[in-house]
PDB file of N, CA and C in Angstrom:
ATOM      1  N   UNK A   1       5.380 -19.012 -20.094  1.00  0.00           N
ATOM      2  CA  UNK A   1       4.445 -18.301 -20.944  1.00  0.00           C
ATOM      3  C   UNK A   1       5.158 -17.371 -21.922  1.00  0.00           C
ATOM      4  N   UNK A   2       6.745 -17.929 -22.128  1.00  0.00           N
ATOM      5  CA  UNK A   2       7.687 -17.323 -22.799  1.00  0.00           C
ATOM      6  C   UNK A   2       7.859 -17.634 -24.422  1.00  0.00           C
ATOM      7  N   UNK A   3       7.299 -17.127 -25.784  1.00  0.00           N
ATOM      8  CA  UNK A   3       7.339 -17.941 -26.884  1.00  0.00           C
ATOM      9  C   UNK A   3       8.463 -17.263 -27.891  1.00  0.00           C
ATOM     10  N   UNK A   4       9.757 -17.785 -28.011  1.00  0.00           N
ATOM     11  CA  UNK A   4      10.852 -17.139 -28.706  1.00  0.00           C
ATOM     12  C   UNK A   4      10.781 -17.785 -30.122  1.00  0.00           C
ATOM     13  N   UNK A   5      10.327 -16.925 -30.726  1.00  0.00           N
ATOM     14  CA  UNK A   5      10.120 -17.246 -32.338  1.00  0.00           C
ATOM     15  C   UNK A   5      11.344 -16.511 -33.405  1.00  0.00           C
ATOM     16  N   UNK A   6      11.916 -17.503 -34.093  1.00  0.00           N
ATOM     17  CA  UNK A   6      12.656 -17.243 -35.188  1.00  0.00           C
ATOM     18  C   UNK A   6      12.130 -18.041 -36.535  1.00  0.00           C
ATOM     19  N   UNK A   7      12.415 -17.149 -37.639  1.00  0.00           N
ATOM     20  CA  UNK A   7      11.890 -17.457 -39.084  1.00  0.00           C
ATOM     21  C   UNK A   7      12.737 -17.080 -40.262  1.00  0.00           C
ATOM     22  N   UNK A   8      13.427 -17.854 -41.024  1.00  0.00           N
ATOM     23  CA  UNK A   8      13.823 -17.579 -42.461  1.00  0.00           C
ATOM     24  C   UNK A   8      13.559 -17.979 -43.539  1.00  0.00           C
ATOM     25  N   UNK A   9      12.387 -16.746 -44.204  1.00  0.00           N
ATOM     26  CA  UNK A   9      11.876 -17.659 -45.991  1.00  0.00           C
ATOM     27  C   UNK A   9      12.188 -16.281 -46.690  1.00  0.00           C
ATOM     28  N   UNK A  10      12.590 -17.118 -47.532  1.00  0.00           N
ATOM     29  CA  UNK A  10      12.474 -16.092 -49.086  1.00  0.00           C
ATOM     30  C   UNK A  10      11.003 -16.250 -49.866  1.00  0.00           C
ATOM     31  N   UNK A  11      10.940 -15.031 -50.569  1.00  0.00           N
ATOM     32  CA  UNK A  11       9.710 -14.778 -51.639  1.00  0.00           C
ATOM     33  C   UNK A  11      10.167 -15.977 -52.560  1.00  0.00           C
ATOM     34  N   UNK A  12       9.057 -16.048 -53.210  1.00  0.00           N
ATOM     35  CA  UNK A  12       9.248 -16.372 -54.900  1.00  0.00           C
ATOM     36  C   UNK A  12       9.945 -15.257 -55.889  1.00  0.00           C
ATOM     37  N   UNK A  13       9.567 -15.882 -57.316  1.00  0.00           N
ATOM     38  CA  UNK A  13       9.799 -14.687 -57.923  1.00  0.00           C
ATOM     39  C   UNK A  13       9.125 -13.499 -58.287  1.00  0.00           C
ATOM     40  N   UNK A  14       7.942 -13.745 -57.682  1.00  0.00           N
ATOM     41  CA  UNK A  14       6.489 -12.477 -57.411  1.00  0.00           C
ATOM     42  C   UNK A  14       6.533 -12.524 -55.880  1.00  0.00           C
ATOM     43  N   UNK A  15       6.580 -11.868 -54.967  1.00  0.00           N
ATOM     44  CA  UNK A  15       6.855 -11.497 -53.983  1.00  0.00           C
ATOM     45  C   UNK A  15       5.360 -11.376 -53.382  1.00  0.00           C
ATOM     46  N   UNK A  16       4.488 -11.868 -52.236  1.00  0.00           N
ATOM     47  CA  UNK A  16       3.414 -12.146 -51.878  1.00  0.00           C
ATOM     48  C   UNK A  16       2.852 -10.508 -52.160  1.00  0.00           C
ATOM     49  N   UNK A  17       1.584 -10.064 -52.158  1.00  0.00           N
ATOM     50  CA  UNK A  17       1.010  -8.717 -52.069  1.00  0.00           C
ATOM     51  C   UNK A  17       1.055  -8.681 -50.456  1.00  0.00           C
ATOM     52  N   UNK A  18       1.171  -7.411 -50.150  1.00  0.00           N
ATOM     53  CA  UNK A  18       1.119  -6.944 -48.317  1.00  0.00           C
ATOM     54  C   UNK A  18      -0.716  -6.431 -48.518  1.00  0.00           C
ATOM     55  N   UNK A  19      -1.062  -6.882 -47.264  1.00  0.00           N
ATOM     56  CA  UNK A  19      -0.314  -7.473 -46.416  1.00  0.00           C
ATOM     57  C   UNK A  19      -0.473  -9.625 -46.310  1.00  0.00           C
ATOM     58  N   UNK A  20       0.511 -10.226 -45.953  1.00  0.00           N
ATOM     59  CA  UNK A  20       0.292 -11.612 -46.105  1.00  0.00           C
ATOM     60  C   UNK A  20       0.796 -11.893 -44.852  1.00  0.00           C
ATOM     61  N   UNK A  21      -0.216 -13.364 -44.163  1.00  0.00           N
ATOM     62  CA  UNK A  21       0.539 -13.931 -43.272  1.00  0.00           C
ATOM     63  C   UNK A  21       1.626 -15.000 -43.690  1.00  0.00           C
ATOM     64  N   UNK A  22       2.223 -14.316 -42.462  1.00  0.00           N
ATOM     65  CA  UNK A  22       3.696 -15.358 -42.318  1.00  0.00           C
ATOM     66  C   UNK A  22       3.790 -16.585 -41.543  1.00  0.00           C
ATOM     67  N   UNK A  23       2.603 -16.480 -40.891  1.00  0.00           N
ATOM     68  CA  UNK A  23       2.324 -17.695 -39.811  1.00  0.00           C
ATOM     69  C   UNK A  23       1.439 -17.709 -39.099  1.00  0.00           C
ATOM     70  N   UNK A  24       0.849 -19.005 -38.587  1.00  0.00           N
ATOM     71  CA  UNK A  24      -0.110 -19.192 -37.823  1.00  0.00           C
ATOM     72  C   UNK A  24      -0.082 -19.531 -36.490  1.00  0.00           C
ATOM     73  N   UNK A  25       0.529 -19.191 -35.894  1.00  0.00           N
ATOM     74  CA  UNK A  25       0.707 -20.249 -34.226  1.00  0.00           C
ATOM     75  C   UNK A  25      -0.139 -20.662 -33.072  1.00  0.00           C
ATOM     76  N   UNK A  26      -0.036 -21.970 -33.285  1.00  0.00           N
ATOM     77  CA  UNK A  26      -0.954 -23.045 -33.214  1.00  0.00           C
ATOM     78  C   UNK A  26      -1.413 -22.482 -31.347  1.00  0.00           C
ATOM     79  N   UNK A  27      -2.124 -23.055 -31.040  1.00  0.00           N
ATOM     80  CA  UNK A  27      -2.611 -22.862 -29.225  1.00  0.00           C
ATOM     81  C   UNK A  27      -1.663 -23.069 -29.036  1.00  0.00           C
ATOM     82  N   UNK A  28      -1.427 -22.263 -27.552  1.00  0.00           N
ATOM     83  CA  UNK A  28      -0.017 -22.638 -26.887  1.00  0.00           C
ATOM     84  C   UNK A  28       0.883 -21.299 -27.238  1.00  0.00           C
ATOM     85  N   UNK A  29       0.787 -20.688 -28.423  1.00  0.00           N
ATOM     86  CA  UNK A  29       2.056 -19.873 -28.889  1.00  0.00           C
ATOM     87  C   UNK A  29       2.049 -18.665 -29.539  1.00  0.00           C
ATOM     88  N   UNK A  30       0.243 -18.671 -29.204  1.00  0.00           N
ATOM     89  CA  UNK A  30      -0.128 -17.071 -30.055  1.00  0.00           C
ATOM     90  C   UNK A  30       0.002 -15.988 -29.279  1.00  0.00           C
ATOM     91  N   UNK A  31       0.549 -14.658 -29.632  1.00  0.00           N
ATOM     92  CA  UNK A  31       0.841 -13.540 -28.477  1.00  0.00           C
ATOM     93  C   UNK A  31      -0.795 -13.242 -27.398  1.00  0.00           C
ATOM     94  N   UNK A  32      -0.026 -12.599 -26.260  1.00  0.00           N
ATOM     95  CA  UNK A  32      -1.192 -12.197 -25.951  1.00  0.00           C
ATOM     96  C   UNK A  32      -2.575 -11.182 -26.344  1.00  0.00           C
ATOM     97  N   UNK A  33      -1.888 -10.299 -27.035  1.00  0.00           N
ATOM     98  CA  UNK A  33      -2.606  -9.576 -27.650  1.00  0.00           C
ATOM     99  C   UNK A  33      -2.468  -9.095 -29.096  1.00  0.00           C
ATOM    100  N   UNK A  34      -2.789  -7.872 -29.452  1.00  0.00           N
ATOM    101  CA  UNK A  34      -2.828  -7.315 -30.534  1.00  0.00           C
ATOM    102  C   UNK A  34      -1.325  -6.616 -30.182  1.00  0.00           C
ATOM    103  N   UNK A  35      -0.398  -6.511 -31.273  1.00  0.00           N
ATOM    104  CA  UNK A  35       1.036  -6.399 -31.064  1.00  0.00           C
ATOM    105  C   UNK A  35       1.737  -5.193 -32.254  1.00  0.00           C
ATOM    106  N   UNK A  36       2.257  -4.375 -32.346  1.00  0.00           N
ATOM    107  CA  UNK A  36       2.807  -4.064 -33.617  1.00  0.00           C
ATOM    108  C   UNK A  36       4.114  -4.185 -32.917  1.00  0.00           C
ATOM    109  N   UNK A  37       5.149  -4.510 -34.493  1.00  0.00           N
ATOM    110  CA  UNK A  37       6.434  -4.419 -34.291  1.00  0.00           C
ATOM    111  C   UNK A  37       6.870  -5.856 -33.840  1.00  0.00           C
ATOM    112  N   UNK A  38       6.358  -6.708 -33.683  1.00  0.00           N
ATOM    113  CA  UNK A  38       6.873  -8.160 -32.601  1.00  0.00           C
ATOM    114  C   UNK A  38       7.870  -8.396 -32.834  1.00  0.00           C
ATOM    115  N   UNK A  39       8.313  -8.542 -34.601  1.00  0.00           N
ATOM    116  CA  UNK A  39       9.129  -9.362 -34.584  1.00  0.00           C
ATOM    117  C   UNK A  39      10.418  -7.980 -35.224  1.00  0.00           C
ATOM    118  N   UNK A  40      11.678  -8.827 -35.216  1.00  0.00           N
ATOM    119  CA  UNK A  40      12.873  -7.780 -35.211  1.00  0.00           C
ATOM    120  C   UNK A  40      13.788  -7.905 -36.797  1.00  0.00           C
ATOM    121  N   UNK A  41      13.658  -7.607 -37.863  1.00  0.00           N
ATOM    122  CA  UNK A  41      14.167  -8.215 -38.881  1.00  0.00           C
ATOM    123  C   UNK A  41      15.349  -8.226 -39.111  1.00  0.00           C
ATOM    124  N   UNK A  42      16.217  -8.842 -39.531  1.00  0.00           N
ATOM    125  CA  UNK A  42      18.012  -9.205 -39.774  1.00  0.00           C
ATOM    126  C   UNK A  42      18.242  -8.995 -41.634  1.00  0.00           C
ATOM    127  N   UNK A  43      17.570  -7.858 -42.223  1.00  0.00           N
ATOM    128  CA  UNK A  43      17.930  -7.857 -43.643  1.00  0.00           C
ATOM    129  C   UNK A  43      17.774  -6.491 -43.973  1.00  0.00           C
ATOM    130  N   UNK A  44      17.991  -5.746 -44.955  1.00  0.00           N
ATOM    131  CA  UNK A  44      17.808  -4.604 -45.464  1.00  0.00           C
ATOM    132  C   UNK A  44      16.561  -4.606 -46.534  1.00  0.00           C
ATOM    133  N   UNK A  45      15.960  -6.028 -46.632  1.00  0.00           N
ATOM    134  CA  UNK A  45      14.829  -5.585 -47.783  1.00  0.00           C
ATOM    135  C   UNK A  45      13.464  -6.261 -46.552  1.00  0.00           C
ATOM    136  N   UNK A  46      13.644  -5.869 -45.609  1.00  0.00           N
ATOM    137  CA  UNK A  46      12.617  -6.184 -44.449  1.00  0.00           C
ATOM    138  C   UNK A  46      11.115  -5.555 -45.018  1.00  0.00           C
ATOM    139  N   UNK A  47      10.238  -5.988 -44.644  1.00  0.00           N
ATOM    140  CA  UNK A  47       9.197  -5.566 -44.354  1.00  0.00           C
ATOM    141  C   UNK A  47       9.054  -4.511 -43.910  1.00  0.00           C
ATOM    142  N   UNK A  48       7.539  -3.297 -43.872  1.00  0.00           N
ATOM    143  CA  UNK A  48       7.256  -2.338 -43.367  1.00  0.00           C
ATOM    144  C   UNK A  48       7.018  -1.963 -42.031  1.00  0.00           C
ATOM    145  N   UNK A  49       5.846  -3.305 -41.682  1.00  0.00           N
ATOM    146  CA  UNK A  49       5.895  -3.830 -40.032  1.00  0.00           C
ATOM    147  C   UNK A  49       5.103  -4.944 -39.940  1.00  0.00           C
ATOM    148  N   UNK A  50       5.632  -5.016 -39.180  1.00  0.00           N
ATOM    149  CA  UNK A  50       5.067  -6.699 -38.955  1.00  0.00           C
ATOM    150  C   UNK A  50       3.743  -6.614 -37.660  1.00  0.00           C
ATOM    151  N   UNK A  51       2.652  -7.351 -37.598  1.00  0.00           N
ATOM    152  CA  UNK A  51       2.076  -7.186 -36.569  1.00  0.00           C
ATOM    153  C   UNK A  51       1.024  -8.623 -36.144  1.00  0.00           C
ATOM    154  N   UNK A  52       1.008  -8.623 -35.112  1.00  0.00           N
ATOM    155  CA  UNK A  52       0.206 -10.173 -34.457  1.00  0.00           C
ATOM    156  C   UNK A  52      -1.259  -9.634 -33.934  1.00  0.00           C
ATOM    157  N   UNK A  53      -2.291 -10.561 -34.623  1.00  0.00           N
ATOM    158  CA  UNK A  53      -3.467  -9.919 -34.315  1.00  0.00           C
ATOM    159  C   UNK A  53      -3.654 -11.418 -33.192  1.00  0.00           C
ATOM    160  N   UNK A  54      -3.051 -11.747 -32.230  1.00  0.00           N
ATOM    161  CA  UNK A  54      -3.609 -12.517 -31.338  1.00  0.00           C
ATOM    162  C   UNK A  54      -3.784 -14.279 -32.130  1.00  0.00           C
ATOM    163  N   UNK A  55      -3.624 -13.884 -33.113  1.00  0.00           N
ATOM    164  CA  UNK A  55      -4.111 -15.317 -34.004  1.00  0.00           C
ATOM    165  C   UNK A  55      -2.749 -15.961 -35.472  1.00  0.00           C
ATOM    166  N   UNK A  56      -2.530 -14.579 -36.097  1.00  0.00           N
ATOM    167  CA  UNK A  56      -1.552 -14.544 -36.937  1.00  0.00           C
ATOM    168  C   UNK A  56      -0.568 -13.642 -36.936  1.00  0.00           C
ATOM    169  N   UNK A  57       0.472 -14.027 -37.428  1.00  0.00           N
ATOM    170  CA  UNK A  57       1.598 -13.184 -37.681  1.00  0.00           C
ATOM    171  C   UNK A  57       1.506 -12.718 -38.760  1.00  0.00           C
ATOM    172  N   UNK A  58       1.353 -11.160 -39.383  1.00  0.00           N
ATOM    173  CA  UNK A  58       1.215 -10.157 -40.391  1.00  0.00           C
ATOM    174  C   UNK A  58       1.863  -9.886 -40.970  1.00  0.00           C
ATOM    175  N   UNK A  59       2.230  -9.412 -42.170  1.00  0.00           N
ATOM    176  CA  UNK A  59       3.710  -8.554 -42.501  1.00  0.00           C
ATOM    177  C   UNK A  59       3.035  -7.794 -43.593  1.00  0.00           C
ATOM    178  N   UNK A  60       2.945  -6.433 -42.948  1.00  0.00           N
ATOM    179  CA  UNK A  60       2.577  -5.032 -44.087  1.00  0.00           C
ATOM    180  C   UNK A  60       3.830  -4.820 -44.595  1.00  0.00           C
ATOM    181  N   UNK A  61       3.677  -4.107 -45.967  1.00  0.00           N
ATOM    182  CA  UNK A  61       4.701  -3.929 -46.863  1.00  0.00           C
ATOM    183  C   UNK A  61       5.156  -4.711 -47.829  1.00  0.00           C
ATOM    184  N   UNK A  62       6.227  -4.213 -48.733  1.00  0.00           N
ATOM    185  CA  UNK A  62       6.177  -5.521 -49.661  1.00  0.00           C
ATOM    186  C   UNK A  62       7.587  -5.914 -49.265  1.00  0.00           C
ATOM    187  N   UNK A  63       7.562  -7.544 -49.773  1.00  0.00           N
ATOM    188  CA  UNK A  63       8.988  -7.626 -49.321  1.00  0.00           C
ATOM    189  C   UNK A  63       9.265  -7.701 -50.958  1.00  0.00           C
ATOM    190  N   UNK A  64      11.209  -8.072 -50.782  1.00  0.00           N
ATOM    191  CA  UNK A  64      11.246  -8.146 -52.558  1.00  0.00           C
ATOM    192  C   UNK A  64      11.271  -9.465 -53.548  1.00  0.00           C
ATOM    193  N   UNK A  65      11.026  -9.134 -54.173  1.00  0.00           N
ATOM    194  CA  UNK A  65      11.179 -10.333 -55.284  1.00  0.00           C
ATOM    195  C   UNK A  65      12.605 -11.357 -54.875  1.00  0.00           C
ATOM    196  N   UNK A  66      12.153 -12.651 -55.143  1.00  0.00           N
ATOM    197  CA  UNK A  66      13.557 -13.995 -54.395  1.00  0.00           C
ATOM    198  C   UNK A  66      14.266 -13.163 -53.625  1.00  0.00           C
ATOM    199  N   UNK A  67      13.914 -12.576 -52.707  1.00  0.00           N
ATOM    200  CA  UNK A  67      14.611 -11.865 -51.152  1.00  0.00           C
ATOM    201  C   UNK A  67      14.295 -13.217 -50.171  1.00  0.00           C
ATOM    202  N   UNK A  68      15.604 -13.164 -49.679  1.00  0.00           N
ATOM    203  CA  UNK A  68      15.286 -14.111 -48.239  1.00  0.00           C
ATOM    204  C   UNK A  68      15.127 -12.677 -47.054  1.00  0.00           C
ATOM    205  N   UNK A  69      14.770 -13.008 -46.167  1.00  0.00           N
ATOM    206  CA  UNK A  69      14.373 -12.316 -44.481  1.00  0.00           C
ATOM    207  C   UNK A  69      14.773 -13.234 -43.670  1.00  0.00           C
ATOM    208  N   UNK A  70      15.006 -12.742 -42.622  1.00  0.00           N
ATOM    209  CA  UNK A  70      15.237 -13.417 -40.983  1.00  0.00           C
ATOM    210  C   UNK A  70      14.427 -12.509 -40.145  1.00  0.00           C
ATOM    211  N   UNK A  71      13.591 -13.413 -39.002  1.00  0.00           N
ATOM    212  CA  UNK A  71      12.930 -12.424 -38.203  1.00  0.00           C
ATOM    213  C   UNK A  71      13.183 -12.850 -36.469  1.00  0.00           C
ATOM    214  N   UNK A  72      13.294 -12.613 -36.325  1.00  0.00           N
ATOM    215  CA  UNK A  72      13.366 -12.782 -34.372  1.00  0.00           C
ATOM    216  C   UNK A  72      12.273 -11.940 -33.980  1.00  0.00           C
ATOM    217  N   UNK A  73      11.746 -13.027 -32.590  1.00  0.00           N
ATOM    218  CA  UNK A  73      10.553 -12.065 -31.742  1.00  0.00           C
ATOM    219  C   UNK A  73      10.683 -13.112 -30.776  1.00  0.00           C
ATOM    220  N   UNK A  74      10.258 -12.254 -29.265  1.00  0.00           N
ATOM    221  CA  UNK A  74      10.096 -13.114 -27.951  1.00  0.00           C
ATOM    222  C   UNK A  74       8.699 -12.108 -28.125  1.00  0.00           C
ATOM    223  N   UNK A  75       7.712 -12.920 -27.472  1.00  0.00           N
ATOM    224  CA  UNK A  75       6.521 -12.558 -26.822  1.00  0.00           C
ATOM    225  C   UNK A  75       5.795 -13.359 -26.168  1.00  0.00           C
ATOM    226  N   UNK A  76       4.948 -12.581 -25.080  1.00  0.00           N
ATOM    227  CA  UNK A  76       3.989 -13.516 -23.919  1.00  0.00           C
ATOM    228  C   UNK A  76       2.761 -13.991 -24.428  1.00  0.00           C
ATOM    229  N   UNK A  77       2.076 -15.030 -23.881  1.00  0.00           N
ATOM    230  CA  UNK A  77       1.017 -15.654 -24.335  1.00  0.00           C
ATOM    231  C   UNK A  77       0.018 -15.859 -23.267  1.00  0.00           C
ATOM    232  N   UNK A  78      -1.216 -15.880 -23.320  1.00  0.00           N
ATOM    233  CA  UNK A  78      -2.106 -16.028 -22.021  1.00  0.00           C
ATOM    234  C   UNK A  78      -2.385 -17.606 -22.384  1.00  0.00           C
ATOM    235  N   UNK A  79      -1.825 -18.273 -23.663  1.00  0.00           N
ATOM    236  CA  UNK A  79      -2.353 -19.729 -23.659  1.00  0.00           C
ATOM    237  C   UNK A  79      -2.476 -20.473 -22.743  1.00  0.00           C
ATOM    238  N   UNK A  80      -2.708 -21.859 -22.579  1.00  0.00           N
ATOM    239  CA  UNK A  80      -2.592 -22.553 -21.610  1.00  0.00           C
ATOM    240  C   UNK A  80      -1.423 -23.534 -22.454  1.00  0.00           C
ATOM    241  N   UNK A  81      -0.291 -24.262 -21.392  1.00  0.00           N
ATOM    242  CA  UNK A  81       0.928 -24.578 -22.395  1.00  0.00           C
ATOM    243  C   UNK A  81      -0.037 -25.813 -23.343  1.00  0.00           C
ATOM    244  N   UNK A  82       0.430 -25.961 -24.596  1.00  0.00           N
ATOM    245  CA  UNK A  82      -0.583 -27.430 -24.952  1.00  0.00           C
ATOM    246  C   UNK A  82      -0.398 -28.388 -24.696  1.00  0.00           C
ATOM    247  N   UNK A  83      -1.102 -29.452 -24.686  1.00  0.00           N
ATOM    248  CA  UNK A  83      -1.372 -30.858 -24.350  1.00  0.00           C
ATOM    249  C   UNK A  83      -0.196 -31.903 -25.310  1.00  0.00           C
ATOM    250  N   UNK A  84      -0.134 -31.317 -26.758  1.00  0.00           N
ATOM    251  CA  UNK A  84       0.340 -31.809 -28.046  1.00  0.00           C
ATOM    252  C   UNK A  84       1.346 -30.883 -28.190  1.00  0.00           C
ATOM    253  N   UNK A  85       2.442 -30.676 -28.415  1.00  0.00           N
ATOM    254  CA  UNK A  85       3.478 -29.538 -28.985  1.00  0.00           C
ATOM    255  C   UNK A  85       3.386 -30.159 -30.425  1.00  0.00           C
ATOM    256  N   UNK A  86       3.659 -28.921 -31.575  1.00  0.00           N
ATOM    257  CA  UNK A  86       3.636 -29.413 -32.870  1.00  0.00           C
ATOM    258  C   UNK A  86       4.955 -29.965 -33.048  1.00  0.00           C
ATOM    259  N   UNK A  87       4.881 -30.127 -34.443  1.00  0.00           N
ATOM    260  CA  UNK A  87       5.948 -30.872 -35.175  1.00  0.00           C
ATOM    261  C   UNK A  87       6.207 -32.054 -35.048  1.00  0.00           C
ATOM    262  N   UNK A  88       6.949 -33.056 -35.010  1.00  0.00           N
ATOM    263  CA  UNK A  88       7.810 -34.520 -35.158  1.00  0.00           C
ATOM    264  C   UNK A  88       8.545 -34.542 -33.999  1.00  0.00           C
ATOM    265  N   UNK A  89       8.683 -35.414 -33.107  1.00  0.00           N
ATOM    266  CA  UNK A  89       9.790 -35.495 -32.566  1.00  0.00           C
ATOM    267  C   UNK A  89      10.614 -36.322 -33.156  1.00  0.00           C
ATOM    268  N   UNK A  90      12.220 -36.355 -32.903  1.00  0.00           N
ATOM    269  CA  UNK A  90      13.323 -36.558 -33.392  1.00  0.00           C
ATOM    270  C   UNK A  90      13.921 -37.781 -32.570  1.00  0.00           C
TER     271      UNK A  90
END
C-alpha cells in the first residue's frame, strides 16, 4: 500500500498559472488523504507547495518559465491494489 512517485517536466514558455495539476493517479495510487508537502523537489525554481487532495497532485506557486523540476514522494494509499496497472508493458 506503498506508492513511490517520481516526476520530471519542464514549463513551456508561459509557465502554467498556480495553482495547476501535475497529475492524476489513477485507482490504486492516490494518497490516502488530504496531504501538504508530499512531494520533495530537486531544483531551486521549485514550487511553493505541492499538495494531494486524495484525487490529484497540486502545485501552488508559480514555477518558472522553460524551468525543468524533479519531484520525489513516497505515500500510503487506502486503494485496493488494481486489477489493470497503467501504462504498456514492455
Amino acid at each position: 500500500n506503498t506508492v513511490e512517485f517520481y516526476a520530471e517536466y519542464t514549463t513551456g514558455t508561459t509557465a502554467p498559472a498556480a495553482p495547476f495539476i501535475l497529475w492524476t493517479p489513477p485507482v490504486g495510487f492516490r494518497p490516502l488523504s488530504v496531504v501538504y508537502g508530499i512531494l520533495t523537489p530537486y531544483a531551486s525554481n521549485v514550487p511553493a507547495s505541492i499538495y494531494a487532495d486524495g484525487k490529484n497532485i497540486i502545485i501552488y506557486g508559480q514555477a518558472a518559465n522553460s524551468a525543468g523540476t524533479r519531484l520525489r514522494g513516497v505515500w500510503i494509499t487506502a486503494d485496493a491494489w488494481p486489477t489493470t496497472l497503467p501504462g504498456t508493458a514492455a
